[in-house]
C-alpha atoms as a PDB file:
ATOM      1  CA  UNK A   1       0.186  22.845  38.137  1.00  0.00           C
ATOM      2  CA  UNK A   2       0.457  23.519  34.537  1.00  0.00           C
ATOM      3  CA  UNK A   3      -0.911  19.964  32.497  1.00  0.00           C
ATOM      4  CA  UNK A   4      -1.293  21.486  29.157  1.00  0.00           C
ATOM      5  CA  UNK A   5      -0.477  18.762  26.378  1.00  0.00           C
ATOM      6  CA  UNK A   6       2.951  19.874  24.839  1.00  0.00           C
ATOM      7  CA  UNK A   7       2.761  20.642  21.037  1.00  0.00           C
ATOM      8  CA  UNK A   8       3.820  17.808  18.735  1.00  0.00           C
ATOM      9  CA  UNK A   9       7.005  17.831  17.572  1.00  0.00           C
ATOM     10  CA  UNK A  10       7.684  17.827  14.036  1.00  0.00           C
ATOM     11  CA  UNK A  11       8.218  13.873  13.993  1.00  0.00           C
ATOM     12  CA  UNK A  12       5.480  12.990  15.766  1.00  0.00           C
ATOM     13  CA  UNK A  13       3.643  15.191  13.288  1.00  0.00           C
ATOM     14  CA  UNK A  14       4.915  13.284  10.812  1.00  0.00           C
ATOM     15  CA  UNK A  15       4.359  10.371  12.178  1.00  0.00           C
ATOM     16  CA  UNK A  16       0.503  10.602  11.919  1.00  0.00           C
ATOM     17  CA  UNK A  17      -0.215   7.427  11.199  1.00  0.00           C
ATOM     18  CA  UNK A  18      -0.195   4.157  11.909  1.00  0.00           C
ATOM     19  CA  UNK A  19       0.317   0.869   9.396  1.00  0.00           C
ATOM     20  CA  UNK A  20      -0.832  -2.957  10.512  1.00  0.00           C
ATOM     21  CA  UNK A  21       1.050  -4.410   7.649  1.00  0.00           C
ATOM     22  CA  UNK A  22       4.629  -6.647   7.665  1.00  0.00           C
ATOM     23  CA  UNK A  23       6.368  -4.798   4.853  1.00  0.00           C
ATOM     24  CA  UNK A  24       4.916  -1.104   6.105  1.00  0.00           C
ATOM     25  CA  UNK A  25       6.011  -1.370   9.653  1.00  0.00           C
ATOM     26  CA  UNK A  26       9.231  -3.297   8.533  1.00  0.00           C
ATOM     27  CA  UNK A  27      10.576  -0.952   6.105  1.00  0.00           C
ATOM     28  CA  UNK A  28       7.723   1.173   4.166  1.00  0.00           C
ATOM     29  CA  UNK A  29       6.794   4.104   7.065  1.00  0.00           C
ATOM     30  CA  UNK A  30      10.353   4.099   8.841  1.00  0.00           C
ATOM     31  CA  UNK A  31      11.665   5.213   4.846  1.00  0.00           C
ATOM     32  CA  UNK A  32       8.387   7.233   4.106  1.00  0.00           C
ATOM     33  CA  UNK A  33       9.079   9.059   7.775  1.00  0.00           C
ATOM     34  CA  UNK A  34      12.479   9.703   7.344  1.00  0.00           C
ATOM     35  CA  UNK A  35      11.883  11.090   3.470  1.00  0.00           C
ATOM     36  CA  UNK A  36       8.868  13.656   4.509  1.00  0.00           C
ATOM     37  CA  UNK A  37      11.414  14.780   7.568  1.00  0.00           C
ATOM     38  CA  UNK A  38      13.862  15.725   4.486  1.00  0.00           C
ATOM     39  CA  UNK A  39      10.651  17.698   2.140  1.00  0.00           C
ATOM     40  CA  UNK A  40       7.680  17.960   4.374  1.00  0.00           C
ATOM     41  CA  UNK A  41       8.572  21.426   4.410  1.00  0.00           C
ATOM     42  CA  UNK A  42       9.841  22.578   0.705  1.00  0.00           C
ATOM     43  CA  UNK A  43       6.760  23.890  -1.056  1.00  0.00           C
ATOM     44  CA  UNK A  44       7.723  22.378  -4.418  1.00  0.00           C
ATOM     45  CA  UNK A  45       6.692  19.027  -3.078  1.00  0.00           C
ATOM     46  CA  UNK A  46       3.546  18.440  -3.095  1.00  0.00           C
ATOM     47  CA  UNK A  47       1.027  14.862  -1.893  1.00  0.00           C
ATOM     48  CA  UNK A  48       0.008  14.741  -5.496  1.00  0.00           C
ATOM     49  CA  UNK A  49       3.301  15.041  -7.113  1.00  0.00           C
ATOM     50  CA  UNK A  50       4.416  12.634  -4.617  1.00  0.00           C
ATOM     51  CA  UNK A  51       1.539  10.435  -5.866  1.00  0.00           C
ATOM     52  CA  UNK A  52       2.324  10.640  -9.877  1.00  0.00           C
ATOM     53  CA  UNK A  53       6.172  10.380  -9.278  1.00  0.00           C
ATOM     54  CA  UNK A  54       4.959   7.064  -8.043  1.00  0.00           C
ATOM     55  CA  UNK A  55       2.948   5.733 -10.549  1.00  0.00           C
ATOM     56  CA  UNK A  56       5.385   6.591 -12.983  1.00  0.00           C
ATOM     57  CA  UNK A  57       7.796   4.674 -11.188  1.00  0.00           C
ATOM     58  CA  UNK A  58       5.064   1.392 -11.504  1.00  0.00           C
ATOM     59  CA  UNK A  59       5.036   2.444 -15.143  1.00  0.00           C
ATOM     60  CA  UNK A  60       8.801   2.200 -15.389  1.00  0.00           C
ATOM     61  CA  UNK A  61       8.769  -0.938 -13.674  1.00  0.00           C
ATOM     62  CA  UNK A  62       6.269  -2.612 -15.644  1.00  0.00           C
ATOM     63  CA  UNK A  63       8.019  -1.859 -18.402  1.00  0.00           C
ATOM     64  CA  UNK A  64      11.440  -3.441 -17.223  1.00  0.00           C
ATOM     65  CA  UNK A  65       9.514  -6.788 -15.934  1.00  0.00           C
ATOM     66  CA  UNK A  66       7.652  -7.121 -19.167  1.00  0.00           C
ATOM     67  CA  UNK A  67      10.444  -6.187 -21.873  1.00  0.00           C
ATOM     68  CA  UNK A  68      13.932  -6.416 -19.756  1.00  0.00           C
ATOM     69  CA  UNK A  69      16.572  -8.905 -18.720  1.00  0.00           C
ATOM     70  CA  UNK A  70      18.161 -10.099 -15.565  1.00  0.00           C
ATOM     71  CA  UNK A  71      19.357  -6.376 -14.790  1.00  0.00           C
ATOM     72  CA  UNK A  72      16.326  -5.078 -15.664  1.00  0.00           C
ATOM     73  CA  UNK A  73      14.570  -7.363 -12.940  1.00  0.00           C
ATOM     74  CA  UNK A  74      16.756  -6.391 -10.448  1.00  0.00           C
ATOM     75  CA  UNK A  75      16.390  -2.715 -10.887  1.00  0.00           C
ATOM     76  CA  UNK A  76      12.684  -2.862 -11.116  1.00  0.00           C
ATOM     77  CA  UNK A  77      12.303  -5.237  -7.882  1.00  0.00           C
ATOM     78  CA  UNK A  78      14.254  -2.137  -6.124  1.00  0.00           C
ATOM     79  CA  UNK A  79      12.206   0.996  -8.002  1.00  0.00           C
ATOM     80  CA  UNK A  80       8.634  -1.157  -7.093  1.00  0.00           C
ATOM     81  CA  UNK A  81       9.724  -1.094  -3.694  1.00  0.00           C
ATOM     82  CA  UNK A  82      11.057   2.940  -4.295  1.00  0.00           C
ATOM     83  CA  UNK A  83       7.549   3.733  -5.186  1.00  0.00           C
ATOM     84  CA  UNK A  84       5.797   2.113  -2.603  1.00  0.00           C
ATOM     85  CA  UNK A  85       7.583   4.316  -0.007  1.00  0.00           C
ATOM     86  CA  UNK A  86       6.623   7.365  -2.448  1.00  0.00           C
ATOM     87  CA  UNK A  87       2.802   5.922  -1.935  1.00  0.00           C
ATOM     88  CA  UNK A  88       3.444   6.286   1.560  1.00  0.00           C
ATOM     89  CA  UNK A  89       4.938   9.516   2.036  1.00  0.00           C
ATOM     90  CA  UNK A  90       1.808  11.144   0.280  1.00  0.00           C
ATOM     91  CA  UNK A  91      -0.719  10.840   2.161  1.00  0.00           C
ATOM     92  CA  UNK A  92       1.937  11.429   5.472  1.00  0.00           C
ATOM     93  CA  UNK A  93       2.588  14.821   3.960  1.00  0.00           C
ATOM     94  CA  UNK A  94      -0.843  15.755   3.441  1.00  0.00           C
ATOM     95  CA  UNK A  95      -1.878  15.357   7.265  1.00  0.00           C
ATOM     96  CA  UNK A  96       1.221  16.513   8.238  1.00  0.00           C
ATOM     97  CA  UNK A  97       0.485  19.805   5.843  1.00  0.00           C
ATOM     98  CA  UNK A  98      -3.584  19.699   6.795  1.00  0.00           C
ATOM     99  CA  UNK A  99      -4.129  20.016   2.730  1.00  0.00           C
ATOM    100  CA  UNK A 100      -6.161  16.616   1.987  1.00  0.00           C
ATOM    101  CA  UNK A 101      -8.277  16.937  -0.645  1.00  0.00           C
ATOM    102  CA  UNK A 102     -10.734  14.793  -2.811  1.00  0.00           C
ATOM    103  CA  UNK A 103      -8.974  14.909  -5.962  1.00  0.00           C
ATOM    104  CA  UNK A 104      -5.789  14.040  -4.046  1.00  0.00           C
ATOM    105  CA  UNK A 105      -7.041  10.813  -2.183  1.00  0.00           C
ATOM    106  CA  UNK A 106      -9.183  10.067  -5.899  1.00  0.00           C
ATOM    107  CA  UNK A 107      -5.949  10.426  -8.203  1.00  0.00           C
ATOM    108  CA  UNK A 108      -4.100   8.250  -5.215  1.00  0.00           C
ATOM    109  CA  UNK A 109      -6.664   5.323  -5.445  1.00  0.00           C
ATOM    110  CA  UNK A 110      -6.811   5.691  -9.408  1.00  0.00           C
ATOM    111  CA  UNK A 111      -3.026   5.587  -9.088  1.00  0.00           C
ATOM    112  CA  UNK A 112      -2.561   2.562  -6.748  1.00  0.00           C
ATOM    113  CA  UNK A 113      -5.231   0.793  -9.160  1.00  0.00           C
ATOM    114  CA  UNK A 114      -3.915   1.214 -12.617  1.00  0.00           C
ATOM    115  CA  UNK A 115      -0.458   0.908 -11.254  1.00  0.00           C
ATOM    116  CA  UNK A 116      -1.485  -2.614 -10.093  1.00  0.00           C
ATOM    117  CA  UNK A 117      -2.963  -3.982 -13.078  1.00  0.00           C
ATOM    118  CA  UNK A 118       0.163  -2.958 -15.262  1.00  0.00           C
ATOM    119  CA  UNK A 119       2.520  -4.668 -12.827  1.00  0.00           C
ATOM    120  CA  UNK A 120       0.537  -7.948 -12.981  1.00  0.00           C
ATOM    121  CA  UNK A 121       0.095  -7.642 -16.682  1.00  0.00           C
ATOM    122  CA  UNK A 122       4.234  -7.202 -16.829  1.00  0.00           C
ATOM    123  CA  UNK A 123       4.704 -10.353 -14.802  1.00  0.00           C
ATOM    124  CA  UNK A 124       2.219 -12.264 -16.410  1.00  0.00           C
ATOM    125  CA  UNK A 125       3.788 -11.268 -19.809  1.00  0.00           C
ATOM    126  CA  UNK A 126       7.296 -12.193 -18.458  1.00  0.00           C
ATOM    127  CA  UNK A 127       5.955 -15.536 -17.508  1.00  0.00           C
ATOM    128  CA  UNK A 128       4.597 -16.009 -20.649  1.00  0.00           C
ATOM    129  CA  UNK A 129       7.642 -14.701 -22.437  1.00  0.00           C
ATOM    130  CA  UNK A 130       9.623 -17.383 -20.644  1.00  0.00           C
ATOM    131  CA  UNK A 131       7.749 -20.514 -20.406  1.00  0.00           C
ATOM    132  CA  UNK A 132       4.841 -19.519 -23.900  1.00  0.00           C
ATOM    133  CA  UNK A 133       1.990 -20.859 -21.427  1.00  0.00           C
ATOM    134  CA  UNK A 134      -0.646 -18.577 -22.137  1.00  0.00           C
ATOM    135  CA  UNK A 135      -2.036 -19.285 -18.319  1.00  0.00           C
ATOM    136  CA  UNK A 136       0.613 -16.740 -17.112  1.00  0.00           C
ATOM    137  CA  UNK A 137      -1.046 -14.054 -18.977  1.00  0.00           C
ATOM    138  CA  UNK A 138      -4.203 -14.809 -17.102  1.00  0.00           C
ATOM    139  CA  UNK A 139      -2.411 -15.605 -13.825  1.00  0.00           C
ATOM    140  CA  UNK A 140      -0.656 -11.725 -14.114  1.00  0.00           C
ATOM    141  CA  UNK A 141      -4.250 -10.009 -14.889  1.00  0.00           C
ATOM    142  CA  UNK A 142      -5.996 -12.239 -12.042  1.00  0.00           C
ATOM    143  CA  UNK A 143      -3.478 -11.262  -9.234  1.00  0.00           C
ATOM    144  CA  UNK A 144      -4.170  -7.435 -10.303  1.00  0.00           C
ATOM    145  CA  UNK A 145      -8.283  -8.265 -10.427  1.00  0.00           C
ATOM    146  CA  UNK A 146      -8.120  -9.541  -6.978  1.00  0.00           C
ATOM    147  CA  UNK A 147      -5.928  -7.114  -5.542  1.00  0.00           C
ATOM    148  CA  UNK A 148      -8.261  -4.032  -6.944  1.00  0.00           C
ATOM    149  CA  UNK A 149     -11.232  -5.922  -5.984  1.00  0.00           C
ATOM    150  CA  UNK A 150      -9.861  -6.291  -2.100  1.00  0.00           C
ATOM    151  CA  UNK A 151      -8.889  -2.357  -2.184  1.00  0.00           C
ATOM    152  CA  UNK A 152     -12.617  -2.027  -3.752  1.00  0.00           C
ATOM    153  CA  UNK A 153     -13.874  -3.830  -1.131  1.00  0.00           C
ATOM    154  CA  UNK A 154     -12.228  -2.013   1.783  1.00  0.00           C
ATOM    155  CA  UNK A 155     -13.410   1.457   0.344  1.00  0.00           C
ATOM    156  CA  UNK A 156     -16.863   0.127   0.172  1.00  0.00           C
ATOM    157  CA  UNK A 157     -16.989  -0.948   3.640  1.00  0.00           C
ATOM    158  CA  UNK A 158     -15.662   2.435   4.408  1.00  0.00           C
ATOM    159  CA  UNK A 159     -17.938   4.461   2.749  1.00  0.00           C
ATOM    160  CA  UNK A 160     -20.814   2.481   4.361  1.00  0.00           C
ATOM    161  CA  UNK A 161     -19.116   3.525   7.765  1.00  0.00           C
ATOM    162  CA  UNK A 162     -18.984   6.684   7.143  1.00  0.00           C
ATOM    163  CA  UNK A 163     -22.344   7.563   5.898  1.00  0.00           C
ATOM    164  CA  UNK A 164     -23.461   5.436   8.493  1.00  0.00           C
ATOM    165  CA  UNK A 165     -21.917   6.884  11.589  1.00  0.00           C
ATOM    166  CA  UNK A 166     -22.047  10.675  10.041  1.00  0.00           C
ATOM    167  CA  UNK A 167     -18.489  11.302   9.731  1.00  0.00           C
ATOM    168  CA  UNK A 168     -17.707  13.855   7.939  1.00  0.00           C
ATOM    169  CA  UNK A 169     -13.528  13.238   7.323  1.00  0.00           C
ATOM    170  CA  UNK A 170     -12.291  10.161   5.758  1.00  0.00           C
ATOM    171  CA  UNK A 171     -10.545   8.144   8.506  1.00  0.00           C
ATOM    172  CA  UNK A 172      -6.976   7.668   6.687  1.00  0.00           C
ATOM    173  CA  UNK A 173      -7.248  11.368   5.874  1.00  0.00           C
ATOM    174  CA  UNK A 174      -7.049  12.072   9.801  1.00  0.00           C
ATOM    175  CA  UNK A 175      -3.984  12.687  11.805  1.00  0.00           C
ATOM    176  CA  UNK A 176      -3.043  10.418  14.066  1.00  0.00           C
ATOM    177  CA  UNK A 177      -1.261  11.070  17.506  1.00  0.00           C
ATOM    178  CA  UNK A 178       2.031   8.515  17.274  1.00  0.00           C
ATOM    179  CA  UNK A 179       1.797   5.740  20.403  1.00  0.00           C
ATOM    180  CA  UNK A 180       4.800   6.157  22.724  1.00  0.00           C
ATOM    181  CA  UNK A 181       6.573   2.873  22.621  1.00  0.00           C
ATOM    182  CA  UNK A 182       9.324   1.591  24.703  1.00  0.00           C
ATOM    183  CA  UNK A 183      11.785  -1.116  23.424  1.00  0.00           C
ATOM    184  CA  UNK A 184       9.845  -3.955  24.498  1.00  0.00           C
ATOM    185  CA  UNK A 185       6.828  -2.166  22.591  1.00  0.00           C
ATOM    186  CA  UNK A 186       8.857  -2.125  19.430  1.00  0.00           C
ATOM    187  CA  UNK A 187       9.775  -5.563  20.128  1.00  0.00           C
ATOM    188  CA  UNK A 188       6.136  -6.568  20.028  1.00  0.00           C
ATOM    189  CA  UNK A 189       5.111  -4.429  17.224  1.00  0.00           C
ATOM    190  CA  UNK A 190       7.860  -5.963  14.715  1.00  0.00           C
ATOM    191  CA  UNK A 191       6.976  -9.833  15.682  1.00  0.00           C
ATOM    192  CA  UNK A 192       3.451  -8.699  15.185  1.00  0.00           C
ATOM    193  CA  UNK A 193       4.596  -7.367  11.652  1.00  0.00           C
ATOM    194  CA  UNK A 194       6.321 -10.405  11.155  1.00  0.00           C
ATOM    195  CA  UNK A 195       3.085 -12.573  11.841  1.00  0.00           C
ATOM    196  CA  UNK A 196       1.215 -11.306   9.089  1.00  0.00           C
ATOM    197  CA  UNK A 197       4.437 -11.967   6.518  1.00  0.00           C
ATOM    198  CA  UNK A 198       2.004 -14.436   5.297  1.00  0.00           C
ATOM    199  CA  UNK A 199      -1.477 -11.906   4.422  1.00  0.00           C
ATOM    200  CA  UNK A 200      -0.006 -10.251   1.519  1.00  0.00           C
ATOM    201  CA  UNK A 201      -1.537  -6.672   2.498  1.00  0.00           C
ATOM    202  CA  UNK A 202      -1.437  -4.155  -0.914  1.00  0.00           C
ATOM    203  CA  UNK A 203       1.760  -2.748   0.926  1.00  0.00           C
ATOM    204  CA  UNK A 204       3.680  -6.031   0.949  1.00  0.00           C
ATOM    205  CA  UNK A 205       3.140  -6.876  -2.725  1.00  0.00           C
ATOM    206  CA  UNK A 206       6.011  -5.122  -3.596  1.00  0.00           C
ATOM    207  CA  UNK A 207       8.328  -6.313  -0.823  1.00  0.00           C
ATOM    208  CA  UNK A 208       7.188 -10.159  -2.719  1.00  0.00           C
ATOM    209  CA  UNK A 209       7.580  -8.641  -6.232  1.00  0.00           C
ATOM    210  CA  UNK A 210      11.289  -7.256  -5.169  1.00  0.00           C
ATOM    211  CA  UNK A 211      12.046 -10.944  -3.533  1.00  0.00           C
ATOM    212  CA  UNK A 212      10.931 -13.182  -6.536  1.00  0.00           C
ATOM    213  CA  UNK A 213      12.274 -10.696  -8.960  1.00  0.00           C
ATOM    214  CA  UNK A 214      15.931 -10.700  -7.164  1.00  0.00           C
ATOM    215  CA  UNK A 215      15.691 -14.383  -7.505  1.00  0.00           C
ATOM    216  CA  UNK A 216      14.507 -14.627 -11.053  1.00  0.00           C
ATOM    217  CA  UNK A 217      11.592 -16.629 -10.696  1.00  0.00           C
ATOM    218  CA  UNK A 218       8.709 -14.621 -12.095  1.00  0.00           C
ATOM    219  CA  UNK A 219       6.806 -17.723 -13.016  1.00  0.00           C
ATOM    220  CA  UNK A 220       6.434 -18.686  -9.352  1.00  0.00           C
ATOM    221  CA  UNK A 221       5.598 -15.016  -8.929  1.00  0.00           C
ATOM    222  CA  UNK A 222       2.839 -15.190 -10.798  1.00  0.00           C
ATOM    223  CA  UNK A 223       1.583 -17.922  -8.983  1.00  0.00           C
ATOM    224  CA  UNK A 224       1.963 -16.432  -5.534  1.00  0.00           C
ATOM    225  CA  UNK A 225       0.241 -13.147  -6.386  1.00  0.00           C
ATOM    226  CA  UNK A 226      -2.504 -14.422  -8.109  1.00  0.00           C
ATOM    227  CA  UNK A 227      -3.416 -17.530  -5.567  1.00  0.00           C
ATOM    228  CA  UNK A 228      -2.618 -15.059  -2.626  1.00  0.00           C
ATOM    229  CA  UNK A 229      -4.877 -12.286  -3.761  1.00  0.00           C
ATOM    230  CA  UNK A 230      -7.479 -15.072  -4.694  1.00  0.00           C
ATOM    231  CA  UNK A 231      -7.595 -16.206  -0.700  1.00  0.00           C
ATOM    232  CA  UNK A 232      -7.422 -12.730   0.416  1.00  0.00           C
ATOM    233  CA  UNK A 233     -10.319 -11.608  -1.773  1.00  0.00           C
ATOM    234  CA  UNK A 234     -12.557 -14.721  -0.049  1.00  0.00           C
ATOM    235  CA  UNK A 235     -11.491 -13.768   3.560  1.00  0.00           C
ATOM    236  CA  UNK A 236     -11.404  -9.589   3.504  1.00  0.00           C
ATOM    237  CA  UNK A 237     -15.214 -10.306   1.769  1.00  0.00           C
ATOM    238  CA  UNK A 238     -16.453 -12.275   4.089  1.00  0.00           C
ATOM    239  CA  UNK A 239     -15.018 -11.034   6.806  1.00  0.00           C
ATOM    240  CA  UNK A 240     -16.117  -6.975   5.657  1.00  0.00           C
ATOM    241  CA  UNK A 241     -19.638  -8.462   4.574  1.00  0.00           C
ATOM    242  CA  UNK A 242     -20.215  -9.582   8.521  1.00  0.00           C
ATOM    243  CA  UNK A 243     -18.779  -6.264   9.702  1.00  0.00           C
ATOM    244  CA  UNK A 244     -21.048  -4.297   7.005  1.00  0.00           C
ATOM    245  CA  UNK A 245     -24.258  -6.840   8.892  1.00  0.00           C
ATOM    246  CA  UNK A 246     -23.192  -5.469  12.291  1.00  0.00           C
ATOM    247  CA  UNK A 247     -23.437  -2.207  11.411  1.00  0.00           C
ATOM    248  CA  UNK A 248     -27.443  -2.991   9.966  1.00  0.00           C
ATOM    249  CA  UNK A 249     -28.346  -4.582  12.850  1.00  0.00           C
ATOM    250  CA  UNK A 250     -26.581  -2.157  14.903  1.00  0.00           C
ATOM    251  CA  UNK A 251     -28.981   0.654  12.917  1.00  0.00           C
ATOM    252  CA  UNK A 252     -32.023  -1.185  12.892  1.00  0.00           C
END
């Protein structure tokens, strides 16, 4: 009897990996999926052009929160959200293509980090614009200081998990086989989703930038990014500093 594994098909190649966060798993990879199924295979798109046509969007859109009016809010709370599934797609279409690189996952993580400080600078500038309380200035640049020190502290914890355990290959740079899920799976996974509405992940900042901005309340914004990424800066640290002990006394 023949058991050989049947070859992916081109979805579940592109589907090669798997998110954790509300906003990703709600919307982000279903929209980053179905975009690589449309280019994943026309040469002129590229991971890296996928990754500046994003930032460039989070330029655009810092400009519109900082300088624009109520249409200007609206449009950038739908390009933020635009660019995140851009930021998604890249890194999909580089396992999908098997053409990774350094430079590529560098000028991503460059990308995501300036991109983040200019959106929290727009807001807090907005804020400021609006109310001439000079604590939203500091509110916008804390929010993007936390959030770049959380990233930082994830790719440290990485790093030390590599070199420790002698991979060679990044982890998020590796393909991973899609999970077969029935409806009752999918069920689970999106109420799972749902429960972590509340962690504001990197990928669901712009899902909570979109919301406030549709609203028009950027000063609450301001206060919800910053005091969010404050608490998730404590936990992820403490929380990575006892799995980065583990792995000593694991080695010891």
């Amino acid at each position: 009897m023949d058991t050989a594994p049947q070859p992916a098909s081109r979805l579940e190649q592109i589907r090669n990996y798997q998110s954790q966060e509300f906003w990703a798993i709600l919307a982000m990879r279903p929209l980053a999926i179905g975009l690589c199924l449309l280019v994943a295979d026309v040469r002129a798109v590229t991971p890296n052009r996928l990754t500046v046509a994003s930032f460039m969007l989070l330029v655009l859109c810092a400009g519109l929160i900082a300088f624009g009016g109520r249409p200007e809010l609206i449009a950038a709370a739908i390009l933020v959200n635009v660019a995140q599934v851009l930021d998604n797609s890249d890194g999909t279409l580089a396992r999908y293509r098997r053409c990774g690189t350094a430079f590529g996952s560098f000028l991503d993580k460059m990308c995501d980090a300036i991109g983040s400080i200019l959106l929290g600078g727009a807001i807090g500038w907005n804020a400021w614009r609006a109310t001439h309380e000079p604590v939203y200035l500091l509110l916008g640049l804390s929010f993007a200081s936390f959030l770049v020190a959380r990233g930082y502290s994830k790719w440290v914890a990485r790093a030390q998990e590599v070199a420790w355990m002698k991979v060679t290959t990044e982890p998020d740079a590796v393909s991973v086989a899609p999970p077969r899920r029935s409806v009752a799976d999918w069920v689970r996974l999106v109420a799972k989703a749902l429960s972590r509405v509340y962690w504001f992940d990197e990928v669901d900042i712009p899902f909570w930038i979109g919301l406030f901005l549709i609203l028009d309340r950027v000063t609450a914004l301001a206060w919800v990014l910053a005091v969010s990424q404050a608490v998730g800066l404590v936990v992820v640290t403490l929380w990575r500093a006892r799995l980065m002990h583990k792995l000593d006394v694991g080695h010891v």
